[in-house]
N, C-alpha and C. Protein backbone atom coordinates (compact mmCIF):
# COMPACT_ATOMS: atom_id res chain seq x y z
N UNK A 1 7.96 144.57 140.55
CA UNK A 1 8.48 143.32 141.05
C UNK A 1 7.66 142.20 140.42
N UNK A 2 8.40 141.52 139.92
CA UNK A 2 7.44 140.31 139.21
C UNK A 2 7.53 139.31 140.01
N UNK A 3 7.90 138.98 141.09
CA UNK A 3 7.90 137.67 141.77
C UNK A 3 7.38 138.02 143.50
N UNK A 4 7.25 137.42 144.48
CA UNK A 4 6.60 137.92 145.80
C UNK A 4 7.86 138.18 146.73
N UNK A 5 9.21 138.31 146.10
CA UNK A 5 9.89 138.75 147.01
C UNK A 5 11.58 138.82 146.11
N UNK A 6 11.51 138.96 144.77
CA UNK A 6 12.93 139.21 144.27
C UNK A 6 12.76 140.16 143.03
N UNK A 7 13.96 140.76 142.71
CA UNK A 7 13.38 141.41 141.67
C UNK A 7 14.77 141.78 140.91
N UNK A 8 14.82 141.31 139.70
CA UNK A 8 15.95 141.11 139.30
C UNK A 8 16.87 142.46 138.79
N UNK A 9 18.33 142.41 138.64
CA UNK A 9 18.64 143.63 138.52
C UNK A 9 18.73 144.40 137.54
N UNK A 10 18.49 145.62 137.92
CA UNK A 10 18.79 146.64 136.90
C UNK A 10 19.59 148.00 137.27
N UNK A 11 20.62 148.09 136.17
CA UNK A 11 21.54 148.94 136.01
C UNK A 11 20.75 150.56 136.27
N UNK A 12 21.16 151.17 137.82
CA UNK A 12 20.95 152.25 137.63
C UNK A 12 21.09 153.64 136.68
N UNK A 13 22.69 153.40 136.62
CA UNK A 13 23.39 154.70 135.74
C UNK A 13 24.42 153.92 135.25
N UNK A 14 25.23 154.79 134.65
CA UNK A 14 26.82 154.65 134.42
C UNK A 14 27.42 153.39 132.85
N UNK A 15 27.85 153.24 132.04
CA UNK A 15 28.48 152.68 131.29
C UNK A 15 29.38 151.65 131.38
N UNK A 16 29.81 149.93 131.67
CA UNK A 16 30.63 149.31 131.40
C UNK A 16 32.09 149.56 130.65
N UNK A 17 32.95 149.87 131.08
CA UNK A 17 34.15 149.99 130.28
C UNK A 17 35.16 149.22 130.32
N UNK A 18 34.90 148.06 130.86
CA UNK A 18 35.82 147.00 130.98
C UNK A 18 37.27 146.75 132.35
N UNK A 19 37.41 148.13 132.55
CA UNK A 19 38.67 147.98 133.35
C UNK A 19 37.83 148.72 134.81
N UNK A 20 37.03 149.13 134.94
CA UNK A 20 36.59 149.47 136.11
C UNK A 20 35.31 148.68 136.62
N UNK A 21 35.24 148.37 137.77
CA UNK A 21 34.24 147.41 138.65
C UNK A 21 32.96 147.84 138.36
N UNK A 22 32.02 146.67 138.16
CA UNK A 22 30.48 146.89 138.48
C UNK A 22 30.08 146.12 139.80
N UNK A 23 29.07 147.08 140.49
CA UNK A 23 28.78 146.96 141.50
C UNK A 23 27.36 146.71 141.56
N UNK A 24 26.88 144.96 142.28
CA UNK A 24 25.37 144.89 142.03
C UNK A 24 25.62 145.03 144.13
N UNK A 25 24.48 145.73 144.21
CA UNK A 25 24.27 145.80 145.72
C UNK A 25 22.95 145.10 146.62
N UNK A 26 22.84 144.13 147.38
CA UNK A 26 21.62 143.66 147.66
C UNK A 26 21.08 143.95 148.87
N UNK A 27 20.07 144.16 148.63
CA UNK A 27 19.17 144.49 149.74
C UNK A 27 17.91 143.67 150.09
N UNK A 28 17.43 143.50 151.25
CA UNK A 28 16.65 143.16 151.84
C UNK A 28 15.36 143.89 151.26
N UNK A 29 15.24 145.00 151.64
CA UNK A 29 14.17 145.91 151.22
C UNK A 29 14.58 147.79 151.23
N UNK A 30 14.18 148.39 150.08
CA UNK A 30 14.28 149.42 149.37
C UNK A 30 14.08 150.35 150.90
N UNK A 31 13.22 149.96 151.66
CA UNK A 31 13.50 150.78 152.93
C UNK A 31 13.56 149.83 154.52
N UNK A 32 14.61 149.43 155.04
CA UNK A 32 14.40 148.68 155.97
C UNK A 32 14.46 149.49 157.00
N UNK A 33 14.24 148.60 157.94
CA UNK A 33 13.66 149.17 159.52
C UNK A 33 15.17 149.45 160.03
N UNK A 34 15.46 150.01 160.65
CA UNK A 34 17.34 149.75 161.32
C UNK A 34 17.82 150.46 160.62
N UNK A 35 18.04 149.63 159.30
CA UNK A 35 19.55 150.12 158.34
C UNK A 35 19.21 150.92 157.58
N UNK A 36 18.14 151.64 157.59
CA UNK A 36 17.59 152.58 156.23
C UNK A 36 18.68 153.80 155.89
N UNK A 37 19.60 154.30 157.16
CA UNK A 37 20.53 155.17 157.38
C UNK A 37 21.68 154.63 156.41
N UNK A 38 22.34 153.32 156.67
CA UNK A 38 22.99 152.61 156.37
C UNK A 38 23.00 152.43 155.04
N UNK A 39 21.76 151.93 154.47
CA UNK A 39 21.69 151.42 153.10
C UNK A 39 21.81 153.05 152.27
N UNK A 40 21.05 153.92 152.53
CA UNK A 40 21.10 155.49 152.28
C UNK A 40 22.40 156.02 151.90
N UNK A 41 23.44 156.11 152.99
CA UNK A 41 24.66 156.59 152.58
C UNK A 41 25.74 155.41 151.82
N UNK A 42 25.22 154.04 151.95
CA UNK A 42 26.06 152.90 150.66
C UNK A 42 25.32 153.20 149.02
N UNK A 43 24.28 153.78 148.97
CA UNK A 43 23.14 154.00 147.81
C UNK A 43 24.27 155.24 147.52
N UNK A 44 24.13 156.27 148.36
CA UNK A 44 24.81 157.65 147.64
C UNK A 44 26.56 157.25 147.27
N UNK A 45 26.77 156.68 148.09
CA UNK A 45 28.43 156.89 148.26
C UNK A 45 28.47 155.61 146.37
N UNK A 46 27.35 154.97 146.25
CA UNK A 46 27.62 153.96 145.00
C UNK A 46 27.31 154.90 143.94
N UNK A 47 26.29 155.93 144.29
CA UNK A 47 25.94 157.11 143.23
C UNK A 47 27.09 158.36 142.86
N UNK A 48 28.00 158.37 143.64
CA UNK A 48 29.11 159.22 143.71
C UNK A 48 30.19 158.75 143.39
N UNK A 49 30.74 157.53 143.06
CA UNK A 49 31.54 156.72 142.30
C UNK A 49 31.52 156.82 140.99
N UNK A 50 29.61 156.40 140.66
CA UNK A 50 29.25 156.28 139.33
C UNK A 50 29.77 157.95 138.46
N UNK A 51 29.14 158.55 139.44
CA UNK A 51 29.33 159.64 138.58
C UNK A 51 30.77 160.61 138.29
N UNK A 52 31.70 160.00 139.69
CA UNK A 52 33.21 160.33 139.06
C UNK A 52 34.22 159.28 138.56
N UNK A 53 33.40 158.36 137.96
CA UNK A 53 33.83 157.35 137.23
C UNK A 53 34.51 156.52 138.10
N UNK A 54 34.86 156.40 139.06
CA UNK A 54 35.30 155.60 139.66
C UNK A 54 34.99 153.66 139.47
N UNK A 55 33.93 153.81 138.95
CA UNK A 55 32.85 152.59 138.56
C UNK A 55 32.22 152.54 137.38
N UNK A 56 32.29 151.22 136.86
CA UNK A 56 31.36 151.29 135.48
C UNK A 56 29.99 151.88 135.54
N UNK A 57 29.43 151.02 136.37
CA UNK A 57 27.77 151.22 136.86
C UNK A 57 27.72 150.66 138.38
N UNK A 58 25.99 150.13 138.80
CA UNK A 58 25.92 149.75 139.64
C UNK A 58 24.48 149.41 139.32
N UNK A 59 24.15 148.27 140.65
CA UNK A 59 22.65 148.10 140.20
C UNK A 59 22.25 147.68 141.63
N UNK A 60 20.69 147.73 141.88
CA UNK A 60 20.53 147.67 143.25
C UNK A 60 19.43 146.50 142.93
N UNK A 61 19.65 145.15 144.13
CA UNK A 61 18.67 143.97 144.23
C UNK A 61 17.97 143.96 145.13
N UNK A 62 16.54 144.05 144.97
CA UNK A 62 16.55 143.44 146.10
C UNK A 62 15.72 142.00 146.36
N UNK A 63 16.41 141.44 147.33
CA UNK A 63 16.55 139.65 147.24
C UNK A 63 15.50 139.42 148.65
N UNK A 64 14.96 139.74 149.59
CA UNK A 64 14.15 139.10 150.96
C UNK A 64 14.86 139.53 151.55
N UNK A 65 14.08 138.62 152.60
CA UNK A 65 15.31 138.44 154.42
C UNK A 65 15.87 136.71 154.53
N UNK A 66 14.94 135.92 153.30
CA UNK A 66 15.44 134.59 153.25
C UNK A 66 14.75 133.99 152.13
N UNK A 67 15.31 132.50 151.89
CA UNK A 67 14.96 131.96 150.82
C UNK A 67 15.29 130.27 150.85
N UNK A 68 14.48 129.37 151.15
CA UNK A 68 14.32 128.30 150.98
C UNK A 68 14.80 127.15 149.46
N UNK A 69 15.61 126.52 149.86
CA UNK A 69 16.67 126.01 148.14
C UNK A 69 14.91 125.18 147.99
N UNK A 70 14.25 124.70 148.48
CA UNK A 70 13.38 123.62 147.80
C UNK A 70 11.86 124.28 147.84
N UNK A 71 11.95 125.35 148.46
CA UNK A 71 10.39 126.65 147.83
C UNK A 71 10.07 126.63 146.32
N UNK A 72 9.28 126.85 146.63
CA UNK A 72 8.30 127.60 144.97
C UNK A 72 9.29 128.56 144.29
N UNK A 73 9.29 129.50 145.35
CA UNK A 73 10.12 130.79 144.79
C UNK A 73 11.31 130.41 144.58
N UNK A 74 12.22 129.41 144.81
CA UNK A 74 13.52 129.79 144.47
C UNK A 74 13.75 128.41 143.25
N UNK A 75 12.50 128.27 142.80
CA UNK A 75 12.45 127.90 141.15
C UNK A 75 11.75 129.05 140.40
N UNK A 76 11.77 129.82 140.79
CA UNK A 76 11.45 130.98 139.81
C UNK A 76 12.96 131.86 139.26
N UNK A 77 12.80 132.40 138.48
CA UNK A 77 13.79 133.10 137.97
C UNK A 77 14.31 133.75 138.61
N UNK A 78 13.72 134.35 139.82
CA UNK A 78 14.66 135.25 140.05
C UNK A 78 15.18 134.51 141.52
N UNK A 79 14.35 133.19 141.80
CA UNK A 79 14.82 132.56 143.41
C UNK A 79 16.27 131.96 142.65
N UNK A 80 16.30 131.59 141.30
CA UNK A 80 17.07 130.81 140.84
C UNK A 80 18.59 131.93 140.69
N UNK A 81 18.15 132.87 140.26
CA UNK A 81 19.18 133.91 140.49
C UNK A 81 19.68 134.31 142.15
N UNK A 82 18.98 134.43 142.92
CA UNK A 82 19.97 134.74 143.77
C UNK A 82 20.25 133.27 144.39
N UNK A 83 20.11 132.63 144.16
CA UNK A 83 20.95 130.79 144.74
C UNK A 83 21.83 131.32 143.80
N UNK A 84 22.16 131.00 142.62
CA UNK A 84 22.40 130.84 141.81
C UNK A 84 24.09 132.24 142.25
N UNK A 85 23.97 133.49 142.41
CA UNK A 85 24.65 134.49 143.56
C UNK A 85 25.39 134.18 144.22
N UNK A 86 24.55 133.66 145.40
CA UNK A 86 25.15 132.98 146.80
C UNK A 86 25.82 132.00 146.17
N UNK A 87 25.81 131.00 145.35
CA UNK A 87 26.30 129.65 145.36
C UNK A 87 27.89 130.63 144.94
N UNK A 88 27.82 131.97 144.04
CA UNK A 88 29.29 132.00 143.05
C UNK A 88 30.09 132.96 144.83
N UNK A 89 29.60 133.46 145.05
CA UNK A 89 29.62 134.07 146.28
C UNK A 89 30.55 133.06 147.46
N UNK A 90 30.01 132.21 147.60
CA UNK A 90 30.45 131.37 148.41
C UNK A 90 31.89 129.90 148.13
N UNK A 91 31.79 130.25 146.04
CA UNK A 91 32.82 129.82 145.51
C UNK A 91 33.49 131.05 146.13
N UNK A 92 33.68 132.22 145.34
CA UNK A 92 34.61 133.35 145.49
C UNK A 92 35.45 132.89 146.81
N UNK A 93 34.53 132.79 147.68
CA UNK A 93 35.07 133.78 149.19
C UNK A 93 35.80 132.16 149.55
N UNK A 94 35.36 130.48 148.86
CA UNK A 94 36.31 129.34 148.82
C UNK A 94 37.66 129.54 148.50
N UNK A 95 37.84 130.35 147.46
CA UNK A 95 38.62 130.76 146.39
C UNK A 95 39.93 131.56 147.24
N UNK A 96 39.46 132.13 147.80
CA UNK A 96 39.91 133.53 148.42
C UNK A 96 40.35 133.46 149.63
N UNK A 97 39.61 132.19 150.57
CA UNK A 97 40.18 131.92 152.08
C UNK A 97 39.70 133.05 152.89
N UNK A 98 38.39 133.17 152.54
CA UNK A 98 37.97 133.78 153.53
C UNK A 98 36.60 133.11 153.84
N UNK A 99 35.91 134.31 154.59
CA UNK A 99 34.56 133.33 155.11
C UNK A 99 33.08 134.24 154.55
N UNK A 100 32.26 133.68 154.65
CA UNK A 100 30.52 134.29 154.41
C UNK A 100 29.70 133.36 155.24
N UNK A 101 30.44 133.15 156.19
CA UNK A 101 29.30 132.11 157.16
C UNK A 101 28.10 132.72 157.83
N UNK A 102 28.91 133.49 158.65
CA UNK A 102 28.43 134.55 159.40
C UNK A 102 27.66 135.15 158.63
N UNK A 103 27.54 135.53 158.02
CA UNK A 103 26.33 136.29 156.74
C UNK A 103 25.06 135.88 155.75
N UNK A 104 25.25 134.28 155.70
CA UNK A 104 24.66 133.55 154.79
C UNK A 104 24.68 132.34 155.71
N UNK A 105 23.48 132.66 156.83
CA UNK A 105 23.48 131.59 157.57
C UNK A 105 22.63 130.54 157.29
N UNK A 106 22.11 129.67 157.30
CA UNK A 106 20.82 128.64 156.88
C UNK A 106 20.40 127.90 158.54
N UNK A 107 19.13 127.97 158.80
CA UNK A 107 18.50 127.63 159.80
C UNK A 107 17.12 127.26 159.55
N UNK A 108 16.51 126.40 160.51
CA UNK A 108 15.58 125.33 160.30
C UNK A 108 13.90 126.51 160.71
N UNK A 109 12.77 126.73 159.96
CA UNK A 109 12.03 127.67 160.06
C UNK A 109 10.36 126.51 159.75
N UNK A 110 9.69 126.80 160.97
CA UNK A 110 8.67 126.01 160.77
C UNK A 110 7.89 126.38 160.15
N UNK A 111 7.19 125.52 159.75
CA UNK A 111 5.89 126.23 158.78
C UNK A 111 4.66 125.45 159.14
N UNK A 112 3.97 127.22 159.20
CA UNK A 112 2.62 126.79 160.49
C UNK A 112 1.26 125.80 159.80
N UNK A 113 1.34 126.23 158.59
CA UNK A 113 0.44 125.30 157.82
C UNK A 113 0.44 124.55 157.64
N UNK A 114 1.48 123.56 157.20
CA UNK A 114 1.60 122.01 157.32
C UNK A 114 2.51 121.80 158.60
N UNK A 115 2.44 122.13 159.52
CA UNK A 115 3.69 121.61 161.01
C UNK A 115 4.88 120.57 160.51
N UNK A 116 5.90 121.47 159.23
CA UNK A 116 6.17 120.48 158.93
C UNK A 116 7.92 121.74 158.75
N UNK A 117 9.08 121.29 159.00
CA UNK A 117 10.41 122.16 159.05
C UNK A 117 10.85 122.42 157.50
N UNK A 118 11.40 123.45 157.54
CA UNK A 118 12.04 123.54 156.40
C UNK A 118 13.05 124.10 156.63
N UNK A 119 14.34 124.04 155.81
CA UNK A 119 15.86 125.16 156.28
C UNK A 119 15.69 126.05 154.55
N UNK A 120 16.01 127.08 155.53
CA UNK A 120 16.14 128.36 154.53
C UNK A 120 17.29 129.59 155.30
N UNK A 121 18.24 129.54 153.91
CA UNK A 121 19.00 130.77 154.29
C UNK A 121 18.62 132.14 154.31
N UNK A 122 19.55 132.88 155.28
CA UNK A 122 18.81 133.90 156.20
C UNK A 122 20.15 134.87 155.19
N UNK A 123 19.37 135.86 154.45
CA UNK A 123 20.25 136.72 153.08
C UNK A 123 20.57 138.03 154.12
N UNK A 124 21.81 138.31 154.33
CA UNK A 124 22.18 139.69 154.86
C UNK A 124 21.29 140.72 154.48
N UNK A 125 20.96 142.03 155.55
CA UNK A 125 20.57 142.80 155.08
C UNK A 125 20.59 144.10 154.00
N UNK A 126 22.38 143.82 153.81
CA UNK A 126 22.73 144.26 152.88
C UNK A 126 24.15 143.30 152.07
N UNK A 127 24.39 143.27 150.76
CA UNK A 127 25.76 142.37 150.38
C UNK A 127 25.52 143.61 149.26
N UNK A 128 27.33 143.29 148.85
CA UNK A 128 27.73 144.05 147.77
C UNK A 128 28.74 142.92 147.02
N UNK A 129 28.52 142.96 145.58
CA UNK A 129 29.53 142.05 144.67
C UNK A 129 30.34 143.04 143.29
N UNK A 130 31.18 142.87 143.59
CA UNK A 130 32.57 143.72 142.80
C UNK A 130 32.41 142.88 141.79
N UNK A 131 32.54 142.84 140.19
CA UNK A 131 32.77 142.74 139.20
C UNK A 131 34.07 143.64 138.16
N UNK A 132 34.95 142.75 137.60
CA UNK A 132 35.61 143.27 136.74
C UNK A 132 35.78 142.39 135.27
N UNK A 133 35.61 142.94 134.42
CA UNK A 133 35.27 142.08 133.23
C UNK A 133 34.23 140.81 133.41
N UNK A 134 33.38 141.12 134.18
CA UNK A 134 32.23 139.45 134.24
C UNK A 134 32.77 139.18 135.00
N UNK A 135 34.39 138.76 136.18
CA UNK A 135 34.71 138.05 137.17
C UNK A 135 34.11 138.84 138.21
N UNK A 136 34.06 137.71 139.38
CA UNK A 136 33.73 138.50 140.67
C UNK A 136 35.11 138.31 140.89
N UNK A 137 35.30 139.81 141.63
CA UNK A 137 36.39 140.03 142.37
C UNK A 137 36.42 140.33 144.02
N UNK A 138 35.21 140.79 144.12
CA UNK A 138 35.14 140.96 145.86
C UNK A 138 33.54 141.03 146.45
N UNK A 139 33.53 140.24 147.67
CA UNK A 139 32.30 139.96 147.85
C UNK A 139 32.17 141.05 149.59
N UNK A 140 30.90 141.68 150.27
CA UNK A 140 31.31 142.14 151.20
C UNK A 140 29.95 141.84 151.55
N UNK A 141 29.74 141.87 152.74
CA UNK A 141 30.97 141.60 154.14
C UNK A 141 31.28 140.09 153.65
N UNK A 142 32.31 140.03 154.51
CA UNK A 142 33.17 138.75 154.36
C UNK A 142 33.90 139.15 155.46
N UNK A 143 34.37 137.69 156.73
CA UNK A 143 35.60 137.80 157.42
C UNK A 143 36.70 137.45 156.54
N UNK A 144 37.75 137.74 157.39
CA UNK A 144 39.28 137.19 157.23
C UNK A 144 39.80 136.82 158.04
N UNK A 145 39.92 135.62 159.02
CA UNK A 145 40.08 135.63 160.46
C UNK A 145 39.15 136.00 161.09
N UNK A 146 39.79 136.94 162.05
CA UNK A 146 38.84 138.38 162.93
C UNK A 146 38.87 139.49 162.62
N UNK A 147 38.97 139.44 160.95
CA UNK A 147 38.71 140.97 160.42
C UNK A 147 37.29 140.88 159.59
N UNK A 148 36.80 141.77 160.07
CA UNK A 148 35.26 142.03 158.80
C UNK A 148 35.94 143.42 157.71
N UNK A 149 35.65 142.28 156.74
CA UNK A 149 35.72 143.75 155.40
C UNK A 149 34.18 143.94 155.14
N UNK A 150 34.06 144.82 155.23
CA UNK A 150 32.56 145.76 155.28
C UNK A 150 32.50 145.92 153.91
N UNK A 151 31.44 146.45 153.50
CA UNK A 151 30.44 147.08 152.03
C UNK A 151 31.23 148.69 152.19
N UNK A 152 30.92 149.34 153.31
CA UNK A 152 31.33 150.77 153.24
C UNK A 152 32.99 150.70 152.97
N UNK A 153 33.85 149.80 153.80
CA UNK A 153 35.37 149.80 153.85
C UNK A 153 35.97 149.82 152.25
N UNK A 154 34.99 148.43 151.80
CA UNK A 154 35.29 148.48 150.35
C UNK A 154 34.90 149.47 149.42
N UNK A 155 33.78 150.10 149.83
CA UNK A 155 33.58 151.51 148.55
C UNK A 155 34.68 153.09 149.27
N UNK A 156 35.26 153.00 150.48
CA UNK A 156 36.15 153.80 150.99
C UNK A 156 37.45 153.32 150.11
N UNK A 157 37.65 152.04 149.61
CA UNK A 157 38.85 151.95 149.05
C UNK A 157 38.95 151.66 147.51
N UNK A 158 37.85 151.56 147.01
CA UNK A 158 37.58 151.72 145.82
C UNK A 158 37.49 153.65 145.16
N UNK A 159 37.02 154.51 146.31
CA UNK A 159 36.99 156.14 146.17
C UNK A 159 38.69 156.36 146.35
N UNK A 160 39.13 155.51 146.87
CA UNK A 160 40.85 155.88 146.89
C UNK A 160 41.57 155.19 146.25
N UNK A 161 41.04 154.54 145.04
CA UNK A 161 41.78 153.71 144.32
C UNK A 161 42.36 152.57 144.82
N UNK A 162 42.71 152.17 145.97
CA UNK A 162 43.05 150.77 146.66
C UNK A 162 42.17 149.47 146.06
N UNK A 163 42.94 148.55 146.09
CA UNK A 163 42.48 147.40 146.28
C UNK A 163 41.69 146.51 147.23
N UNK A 164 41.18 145.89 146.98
CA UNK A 164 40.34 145.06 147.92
C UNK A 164 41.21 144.94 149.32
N UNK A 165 40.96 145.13 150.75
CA UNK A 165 42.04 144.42 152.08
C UNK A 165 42.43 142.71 151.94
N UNK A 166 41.63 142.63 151.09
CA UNK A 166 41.97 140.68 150.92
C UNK A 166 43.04 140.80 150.10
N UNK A 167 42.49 141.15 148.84
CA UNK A 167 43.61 141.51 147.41
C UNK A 167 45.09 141.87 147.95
N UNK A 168 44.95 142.79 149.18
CA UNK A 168 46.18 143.55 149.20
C UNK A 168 47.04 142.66 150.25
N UNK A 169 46.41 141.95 151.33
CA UNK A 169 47.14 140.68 152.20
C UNK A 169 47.35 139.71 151.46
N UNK A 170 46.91 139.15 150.51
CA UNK A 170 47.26 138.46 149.16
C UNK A 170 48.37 138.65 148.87
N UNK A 171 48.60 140.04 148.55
CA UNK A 171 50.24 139.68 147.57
C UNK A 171 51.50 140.42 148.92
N UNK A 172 51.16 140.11 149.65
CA UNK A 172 52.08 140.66 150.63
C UNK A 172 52.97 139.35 150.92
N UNK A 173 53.95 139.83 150.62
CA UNK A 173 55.13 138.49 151.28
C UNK A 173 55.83 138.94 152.32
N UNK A 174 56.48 137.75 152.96
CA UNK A 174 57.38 138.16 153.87
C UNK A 174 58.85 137.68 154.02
N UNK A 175 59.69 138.40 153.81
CA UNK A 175 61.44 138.24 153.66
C UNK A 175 61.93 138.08 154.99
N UNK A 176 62.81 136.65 154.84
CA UNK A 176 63.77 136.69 155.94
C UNK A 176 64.95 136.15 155.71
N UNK A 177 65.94 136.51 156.33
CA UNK A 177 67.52 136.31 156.13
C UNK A 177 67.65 135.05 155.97
């Protein structure tokens, strides 16, 4: 890790081929307290894609539990990369009509050394970003309304060839007489 809390990504396995998704996955930390179960079977189930091609590659980040836009760190390369994430992240999901509120919250965090506030966003413990040719195509979790599309839902429908649940309410029309 070259920085005190990001570490930029790198491609586990697998080959780019243009027509199938790359998957960067972020994490909080390589073993968290709670979700270690969680992150474990999204790690394998991304390792079991790779290897029946289902996926170009994949790469695993990991980004904190938060990150301050006017810190030290997030003028470093790699604070600048994940703003830099979140900001396309939060186009996407503009884009798309859905939400990342709930996930990418920002709240006011004191700091005991100078008694002085700062706001810093609070980074999910886990996010996943779909890539196809360089576009992002799907960001998770994300609502839709009062639906959560999950990280697991989306690699359940990526192992079955489906489309994103956004993608697929997208092109759904409705006919009437």
């Amino acid at each position: 890790m070259r920085g005190s809390f990001f570490t930029l990504p790198v491609a586990l396995s697998g080959t780019m081929t243009g027509t199938q998704p790359r998957i960067e996955l972020y994490v909080r930390s390589l073993l968290p307290d709670g979700a270690g179960h969680r992150q474990e079977a999204v790690i394998e189930q991304l390792q079991r894609l790779d290897a029946e091609d289902e996926i170009a590659d994949f790469s695993v980040i990991v980004w904190g539990k938060q990150i301050a836009h006017e810190s030290a760190g997030s003028r470093t390369e790699e604070g600048e990369y994940i703003l830099n994430r979140v900001a396309e992240f939060k186009q996407w999901a503009l884009s798309n009509n859905v939400s990342l509120e709930s996930f990418y919250q920002t709240h006011e965090v004191e700091n005991d050394a100078s008694d002085e506030a700062y706001n810093a966003m609070v980074l999910p413990v886990m996010g996943l970003a779909e890539y196809v040719d360089g576009e992002l195509r799907h960001v998770a979790p994300c609502t839709d309304g009062d639906a959560v599309h999950t990280i697991t839902e989306r690699l359940d429908r990526l192992e079955r060839g489906e489309p994103a649940a956004i993608e697929q309410n997208a092109n759904v029309s409705i006919l009437s007489d």
